[in-house]
Protein backbone atom coordinates (compact mmCIF):
# COMPACT_ATOMS: atom_id res chain seq x y z
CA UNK A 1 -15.86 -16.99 10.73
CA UNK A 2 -16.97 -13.16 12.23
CA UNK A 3 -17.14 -14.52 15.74
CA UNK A 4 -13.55 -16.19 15.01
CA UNK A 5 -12.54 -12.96 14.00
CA UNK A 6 -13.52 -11.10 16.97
CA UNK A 7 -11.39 -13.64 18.62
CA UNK A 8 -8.63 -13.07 16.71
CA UNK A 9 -9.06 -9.35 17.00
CA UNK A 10 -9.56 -9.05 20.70
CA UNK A 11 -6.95 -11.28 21.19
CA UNK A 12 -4.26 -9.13 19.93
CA UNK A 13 -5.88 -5.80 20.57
CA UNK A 14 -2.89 -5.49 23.48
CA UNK A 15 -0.70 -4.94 20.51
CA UNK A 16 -2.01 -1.99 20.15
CA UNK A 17 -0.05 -0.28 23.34
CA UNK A 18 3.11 -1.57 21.52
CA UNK A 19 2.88 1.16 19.00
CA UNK A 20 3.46 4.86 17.89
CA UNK A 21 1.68 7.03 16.12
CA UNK A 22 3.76 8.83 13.06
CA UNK A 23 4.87 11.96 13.53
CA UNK A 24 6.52 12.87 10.93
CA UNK A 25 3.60 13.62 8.91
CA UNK A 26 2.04 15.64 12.04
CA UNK A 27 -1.94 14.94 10.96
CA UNK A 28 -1.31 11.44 11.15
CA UNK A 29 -0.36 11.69 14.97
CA UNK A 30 -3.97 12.80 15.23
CA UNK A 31 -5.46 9.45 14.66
CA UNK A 32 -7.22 6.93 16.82
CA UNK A 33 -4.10 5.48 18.43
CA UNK A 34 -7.04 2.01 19.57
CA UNK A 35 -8.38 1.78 16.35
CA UNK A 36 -8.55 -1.82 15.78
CA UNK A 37 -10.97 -3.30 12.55
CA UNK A 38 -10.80 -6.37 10.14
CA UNK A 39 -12.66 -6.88 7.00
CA UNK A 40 -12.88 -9.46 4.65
CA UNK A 41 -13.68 -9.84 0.97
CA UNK A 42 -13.65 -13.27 -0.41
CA UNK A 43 -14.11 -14.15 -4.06
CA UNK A 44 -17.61 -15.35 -3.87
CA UNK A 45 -18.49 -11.88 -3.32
CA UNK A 46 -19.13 -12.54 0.55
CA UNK A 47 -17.74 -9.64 2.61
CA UNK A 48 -18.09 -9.17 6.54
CA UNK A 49 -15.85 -7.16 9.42
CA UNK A 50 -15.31 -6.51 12.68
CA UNK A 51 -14.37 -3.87 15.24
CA UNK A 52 -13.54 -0.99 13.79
CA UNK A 53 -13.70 -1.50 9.97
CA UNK A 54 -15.41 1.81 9.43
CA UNK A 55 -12.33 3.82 10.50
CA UNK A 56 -11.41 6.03 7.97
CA UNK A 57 -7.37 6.34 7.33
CA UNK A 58 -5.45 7.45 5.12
CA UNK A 59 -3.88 4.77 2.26
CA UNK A 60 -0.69 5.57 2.17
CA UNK A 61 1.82 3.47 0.56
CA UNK A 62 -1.01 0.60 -0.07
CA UNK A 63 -1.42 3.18 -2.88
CA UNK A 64 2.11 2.14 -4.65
CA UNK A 65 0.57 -1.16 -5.69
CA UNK A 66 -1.90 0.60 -7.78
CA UNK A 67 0.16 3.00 -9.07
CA UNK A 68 2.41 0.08 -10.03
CA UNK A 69 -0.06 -1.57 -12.03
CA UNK A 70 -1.34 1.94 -13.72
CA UNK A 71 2.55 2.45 -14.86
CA UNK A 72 3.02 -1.40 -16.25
CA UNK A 73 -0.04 -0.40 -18.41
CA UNK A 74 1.03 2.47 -19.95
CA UNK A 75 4.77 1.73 -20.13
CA UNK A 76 5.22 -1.65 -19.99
CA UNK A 77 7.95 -3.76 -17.54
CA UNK A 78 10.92 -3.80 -19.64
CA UNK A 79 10.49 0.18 -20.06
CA UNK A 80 9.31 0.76 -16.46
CA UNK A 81 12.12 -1.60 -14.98
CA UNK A 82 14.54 0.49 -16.33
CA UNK A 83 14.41 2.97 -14.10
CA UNK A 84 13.00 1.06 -10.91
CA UNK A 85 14.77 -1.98 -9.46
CA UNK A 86 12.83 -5.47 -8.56
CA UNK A 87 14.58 -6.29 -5.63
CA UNK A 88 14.33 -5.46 -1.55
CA UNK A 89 16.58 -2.69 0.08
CA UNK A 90 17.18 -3.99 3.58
CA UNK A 91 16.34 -0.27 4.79
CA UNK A 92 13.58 1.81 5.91
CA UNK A 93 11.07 3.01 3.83
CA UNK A 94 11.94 6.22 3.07
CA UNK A 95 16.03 5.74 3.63
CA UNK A 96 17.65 7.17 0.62
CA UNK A 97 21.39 5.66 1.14
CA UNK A 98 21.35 3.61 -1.72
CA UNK A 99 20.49 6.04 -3.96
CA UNK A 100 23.60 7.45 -4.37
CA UNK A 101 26.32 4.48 -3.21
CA UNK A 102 24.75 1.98 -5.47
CA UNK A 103 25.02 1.35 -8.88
CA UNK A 104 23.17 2.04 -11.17
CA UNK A 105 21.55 5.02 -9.22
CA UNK A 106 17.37 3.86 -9.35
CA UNK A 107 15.14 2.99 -6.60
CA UNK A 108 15.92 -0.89 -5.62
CA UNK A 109 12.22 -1.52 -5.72
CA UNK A 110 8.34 0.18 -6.29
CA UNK A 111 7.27 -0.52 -2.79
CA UNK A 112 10.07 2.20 -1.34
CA UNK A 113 8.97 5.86 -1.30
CA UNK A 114 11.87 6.29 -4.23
CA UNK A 115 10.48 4.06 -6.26
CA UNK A 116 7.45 4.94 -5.79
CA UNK A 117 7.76 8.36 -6.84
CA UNK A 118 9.48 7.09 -9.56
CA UNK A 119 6.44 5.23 -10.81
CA UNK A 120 3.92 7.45 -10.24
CA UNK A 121 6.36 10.04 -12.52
CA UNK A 122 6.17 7.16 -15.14
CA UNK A 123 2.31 7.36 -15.33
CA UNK A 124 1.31 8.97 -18.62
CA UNK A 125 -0.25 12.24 -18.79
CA UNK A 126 -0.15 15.71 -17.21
CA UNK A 127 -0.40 15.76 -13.14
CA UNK A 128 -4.53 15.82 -13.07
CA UNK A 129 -4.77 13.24 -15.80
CA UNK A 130 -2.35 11.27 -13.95
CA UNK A 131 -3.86 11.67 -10.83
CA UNK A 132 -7.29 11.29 -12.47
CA UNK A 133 -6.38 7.73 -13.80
CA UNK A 134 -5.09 6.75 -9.75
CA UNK A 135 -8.33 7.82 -8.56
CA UNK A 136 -10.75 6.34 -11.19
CA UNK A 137 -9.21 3.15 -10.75
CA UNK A 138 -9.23 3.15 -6.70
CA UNK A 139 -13.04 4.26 -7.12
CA UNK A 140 -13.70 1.32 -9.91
CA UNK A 141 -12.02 -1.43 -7.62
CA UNK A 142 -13.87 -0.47 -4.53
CA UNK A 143 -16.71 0.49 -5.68
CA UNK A 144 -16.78 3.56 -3.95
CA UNK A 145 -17.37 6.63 -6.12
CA UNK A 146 -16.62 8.93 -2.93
CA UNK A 147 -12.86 7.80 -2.53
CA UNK A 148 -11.08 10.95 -2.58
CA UNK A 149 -8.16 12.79 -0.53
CA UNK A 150 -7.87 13.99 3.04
CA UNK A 151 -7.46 17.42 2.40
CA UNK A 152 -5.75 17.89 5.85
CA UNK A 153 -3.35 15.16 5.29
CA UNK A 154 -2.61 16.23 1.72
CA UNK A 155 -1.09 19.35 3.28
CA UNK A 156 0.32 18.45 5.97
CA UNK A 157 2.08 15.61 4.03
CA UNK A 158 3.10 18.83 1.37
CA UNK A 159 4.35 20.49 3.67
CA UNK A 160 6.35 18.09 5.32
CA UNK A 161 7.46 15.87 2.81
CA UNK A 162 11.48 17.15 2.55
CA UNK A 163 12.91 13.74 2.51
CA UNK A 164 10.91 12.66 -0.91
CA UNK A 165 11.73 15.85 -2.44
CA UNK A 166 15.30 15.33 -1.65
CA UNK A 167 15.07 11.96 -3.12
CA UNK A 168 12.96 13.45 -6.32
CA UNK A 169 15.31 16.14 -7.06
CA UNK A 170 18.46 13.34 -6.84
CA UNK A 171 16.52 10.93 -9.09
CA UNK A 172 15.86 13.69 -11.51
CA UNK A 173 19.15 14.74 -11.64
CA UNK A 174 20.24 11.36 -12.33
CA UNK A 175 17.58 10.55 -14.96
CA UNK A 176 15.78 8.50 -12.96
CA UNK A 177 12.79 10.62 -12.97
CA UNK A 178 11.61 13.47 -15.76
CA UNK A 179 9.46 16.45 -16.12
CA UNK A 180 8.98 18.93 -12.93
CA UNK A 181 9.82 17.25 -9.84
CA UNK A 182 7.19 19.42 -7.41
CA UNK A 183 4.20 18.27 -10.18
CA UNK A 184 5.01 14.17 -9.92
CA UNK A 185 5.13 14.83 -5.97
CA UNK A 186 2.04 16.82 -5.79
CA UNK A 187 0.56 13.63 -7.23
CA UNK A 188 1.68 11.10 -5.08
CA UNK A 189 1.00 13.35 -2.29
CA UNK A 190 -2.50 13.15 -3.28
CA UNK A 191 -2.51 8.98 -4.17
CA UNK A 192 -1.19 8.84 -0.34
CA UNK A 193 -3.22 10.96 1.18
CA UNK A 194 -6.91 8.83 -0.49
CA UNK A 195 -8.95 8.52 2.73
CA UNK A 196 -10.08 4.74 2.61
CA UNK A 197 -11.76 2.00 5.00
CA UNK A 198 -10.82 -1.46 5.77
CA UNK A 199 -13.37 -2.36 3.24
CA UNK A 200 -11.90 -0.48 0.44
CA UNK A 201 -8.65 -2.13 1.04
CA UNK A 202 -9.57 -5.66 1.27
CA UNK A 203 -11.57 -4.96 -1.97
CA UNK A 204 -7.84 -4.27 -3.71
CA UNK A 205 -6.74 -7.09 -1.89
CA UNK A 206 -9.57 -9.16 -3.16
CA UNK A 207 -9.13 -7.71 -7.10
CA UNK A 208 -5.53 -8.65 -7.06
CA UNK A 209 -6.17 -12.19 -5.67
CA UNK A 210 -8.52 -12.45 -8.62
CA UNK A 211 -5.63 -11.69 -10.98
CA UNK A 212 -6.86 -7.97 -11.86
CA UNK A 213 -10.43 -8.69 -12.70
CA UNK A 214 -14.02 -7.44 -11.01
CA UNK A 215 -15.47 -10.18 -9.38
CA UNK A 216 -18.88 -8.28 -9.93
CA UNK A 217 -18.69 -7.70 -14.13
CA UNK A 218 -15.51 -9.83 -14.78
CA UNK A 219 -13.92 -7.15 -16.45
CA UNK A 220 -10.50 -7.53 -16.29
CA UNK A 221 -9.22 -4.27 -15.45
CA UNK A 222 -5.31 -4.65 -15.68
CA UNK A 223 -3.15 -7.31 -17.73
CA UNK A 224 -3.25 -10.57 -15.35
CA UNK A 225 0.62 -10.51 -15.36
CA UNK A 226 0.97 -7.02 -14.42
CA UNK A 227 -1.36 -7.94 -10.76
CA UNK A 228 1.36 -11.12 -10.32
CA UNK A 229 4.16 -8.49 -10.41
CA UNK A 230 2.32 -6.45 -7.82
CA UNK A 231 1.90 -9.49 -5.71
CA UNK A 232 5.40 -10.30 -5.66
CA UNK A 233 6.09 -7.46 -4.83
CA UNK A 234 3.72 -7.08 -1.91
CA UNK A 235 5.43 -10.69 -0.74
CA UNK A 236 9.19 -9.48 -1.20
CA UNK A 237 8.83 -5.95 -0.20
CA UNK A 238 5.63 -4.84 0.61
CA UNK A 239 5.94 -4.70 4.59
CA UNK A 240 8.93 -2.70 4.13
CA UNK A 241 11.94 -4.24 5.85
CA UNK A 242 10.03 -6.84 7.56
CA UNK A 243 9.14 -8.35 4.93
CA UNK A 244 11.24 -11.32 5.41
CA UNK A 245 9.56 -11.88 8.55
CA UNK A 246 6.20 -11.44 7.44
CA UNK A 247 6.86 -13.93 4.96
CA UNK A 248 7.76 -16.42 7.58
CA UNK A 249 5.00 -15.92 10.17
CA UNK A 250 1.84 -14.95 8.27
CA UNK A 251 2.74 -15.77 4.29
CA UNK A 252 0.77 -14.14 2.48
CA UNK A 253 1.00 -11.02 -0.01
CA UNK A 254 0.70 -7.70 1.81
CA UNK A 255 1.10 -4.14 1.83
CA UNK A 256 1.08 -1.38 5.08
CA UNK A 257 0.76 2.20 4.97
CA UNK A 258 1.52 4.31 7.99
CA UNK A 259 -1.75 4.99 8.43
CA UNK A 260 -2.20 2.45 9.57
CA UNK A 261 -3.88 -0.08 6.82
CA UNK A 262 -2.78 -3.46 6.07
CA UNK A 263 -3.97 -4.91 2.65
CA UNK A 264 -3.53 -8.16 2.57
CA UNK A 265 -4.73 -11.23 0.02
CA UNK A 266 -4.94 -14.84 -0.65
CA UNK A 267 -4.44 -16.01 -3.91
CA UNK A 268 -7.55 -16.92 -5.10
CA UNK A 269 -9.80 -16.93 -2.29
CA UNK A 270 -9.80 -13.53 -0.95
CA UNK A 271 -8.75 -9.95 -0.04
CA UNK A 272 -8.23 -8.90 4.07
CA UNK A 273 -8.20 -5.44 5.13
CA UNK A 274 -6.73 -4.54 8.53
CA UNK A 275 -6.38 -1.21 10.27
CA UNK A 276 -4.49 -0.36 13.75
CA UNK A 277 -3.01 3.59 13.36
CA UNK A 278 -0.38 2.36 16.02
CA UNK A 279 2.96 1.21 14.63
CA UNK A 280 6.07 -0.49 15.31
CA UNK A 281 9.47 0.23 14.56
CA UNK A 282 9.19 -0.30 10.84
CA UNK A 283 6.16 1.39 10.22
CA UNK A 284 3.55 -1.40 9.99
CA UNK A 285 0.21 -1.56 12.12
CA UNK A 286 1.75 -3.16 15.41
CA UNK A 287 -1.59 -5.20 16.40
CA UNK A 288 -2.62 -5.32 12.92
CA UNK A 289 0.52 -7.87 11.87
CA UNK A 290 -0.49 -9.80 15.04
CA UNK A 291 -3.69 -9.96 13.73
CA UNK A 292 -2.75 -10.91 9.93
CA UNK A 293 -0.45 -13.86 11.72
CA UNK A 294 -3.42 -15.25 14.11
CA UNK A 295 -5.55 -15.07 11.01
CA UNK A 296 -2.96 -16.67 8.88
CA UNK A 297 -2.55 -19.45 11.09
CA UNK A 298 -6.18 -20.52 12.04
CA UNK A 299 -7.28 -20.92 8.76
CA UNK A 300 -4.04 -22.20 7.03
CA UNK A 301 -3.72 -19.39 4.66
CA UNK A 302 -0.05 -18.95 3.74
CA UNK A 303 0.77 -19.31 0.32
CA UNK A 304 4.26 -21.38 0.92
C-alpha cells in the first residue's frame, strides 16, 4: 500500500499549483506552498506515510470536531443543540449572513467558524481549564505529549481575527453565546492555532473511526454516540461548502483546516491524514482532495 500511495501522491502533486496560500491570517501565507504528505492509521494499529507527513501545520478547524465532542460531554446534545444548528449553510466558512436574516439567530452548524465559537464557549470551565481539557485530549488521542500552539500563528490569528469577533459579539448579544466574548475567542484561537502532523491527524481520524475509543488501552474516551455526531458532521459539513461534492467523489467523513490538513476516516478500518498548505476556492487542500478521491477510489473506501 506505501508504494500505491506514492502513486497516488505524485500523481496529483500538480494540484498543488492550483492553489493559494491564505492570507488572511498573514503567518499562514508563510507556509510550504509544495508541501505534499499522506499518512495512514488503520485500526490494527499499523501506521505508515509518505512524502511529506512530517510537515508541521497548523490544525485549524480539524480542531472543531474535538471541541464538538468535549462540549456533548459536558453539556449534552439537547442542551448544546440549542444554541448550534445541525444542518449545512451553503456559504463560506466564515460568512456570517445567516446570522442575522435567519431565524432563530444560532450558527446553522459546529463545523462553521460561528458555531464553532459557539461550542468552544459551551465547554465548561474558565478559559485555561477549557483550553486545558482541548489540549489534554488532542495530546491523549495522538499520543503526543508535545502538541501545543504555534505561538506565531496564535498571534497573528489574534490579531487578525475581526470577522469572528464580529460574529462573537452578535451571538452574544443574541444569547447565543455567554460570558466575555474576547476570553471564549482567546481559546479557540489557541485550539486553531495546535501545531500538528499528518500523523496526529490521521490518529483523530483513526479514534473516531473506532467510535471514540484508544485502539492502544481501549479506553473509551468520549460517549460512542457523541463520535457518530462528529462524523456526520464531518460528512455533511465538514469540507465546508463542498461538502456535497466531497461526498460524491471521495465519500468518506472528513474535515480541512486552512492550513492545510485534511483528516479524514473510514468507519472502522482507519484514520488518513493529508496535508497540502495550497488551497482552492473554498479553503480545502487543493491536491490534498485530489489525493483523498484517488485514494478513495483505488481501494473502494466510500462509505455510501
Amino acid at each position: 500500500m506505501e508504494q500505491k500511495l506514492k502513486e497516488i501522491l505524485e500523481n496529483n502533486r500538480h494540484h498543488v499549483d492550483q492553489g493559494t496560500l491564505p492570507t488572511y491570517i498573514p503567518q499562514l501565507a508563510k507556509a510550504n506552498k509544495n508541501a505534499l504528505g499522506i499518512y495512514i492509521a488503520d485500526i490494527s494499529g499499523e501506521e505508515f506515510g509518505v512524502g511529506d507527513f512530517q510537515y508541521p501545520f497548523t490544525i485549524q478547524s480539524i480542531s472543531k470536531v474535538i471541541t464538538l465532542l468535549i462540549a456533548l460531554e459536558d453539556r449534552g446534545p439537547e442542551e448544546l443543540f440549542q444554541f448550534v444548528g445541525m444542518e449545512p449553510t451553503g456559504d463560506s466558512f466564515n460568512s456570517m449572513m445567516k446570522l442575522e436574516v435567519v431565524r432563530p439567530s444560532k450558527p446553522f452548524n459546529p463545523m462553521i467558524n460561528a458555531g464553532a465559537i459557539a461550542v468552544t464557549s459551551l465547554i465548561k470551565g474558565n478559559p485555561e481549564e477549557k483550553f486545558q481539557k482541548i489540549l489534554d485530549l488532542f495530546r491523549k488521542i495522538t499520543n503526543n505529549d508535545t502538541l501545543d500552539i504555534n505561538l506565531d500563528v496564535y498571534l497573528s490569528e489574534k490579531k487578525t481575527g475581526d470577522r469572528n469577533r464580529a460574529m462573537a459579539y452578535f451571538m452574544r448579544d443574541v444569547g447565543v453565546i455567554d460570558g466575555e466574548v474576547e476570553e471564549n475567542l482567546d481559546v479557540y484561537f489557541r485550539q486553531c492555532s495546535l501545531e500538528v502532523t499528518c500523523r496526529d491527524i490521521a490518529r483523530i481520524g483513526r479514534f473516531l473511526a473506532n467510535d471514540g475509543a484508544l485502539i492502544e488501552t481501549g479506553e473509551q474516551l468520549v460517549d460512542p454516540r457523541y463520535a457518530k455526531i462528529a462524523k456526520t458532521f464531518m460528512v455533511t459539513c465538514g469540507m465546508y461548502n463542498a461538502s456535497g461534492a466531497f461526498a460524491i467523489e471521495v465519500g468518506i467523513p472528513a474535515k480541512s483546516g486552512v492550513g492545510g490538513g485534511i483528516m479524514a476516516l473510514v468507519p472502522g478500518k482507519m484514520g488518513i491524514g493529508v496535508v497540502g498548505p495550497a488551497l482552492d476556492e473554498k479553503g480545502n487542500s487543493s491536491a490534498g482532495v485530489k489525493i483523498l478521491a484517488d485514494l478513495a477510489k483505488t481501494y473502494n473506501l466510500s462509505i455510501f
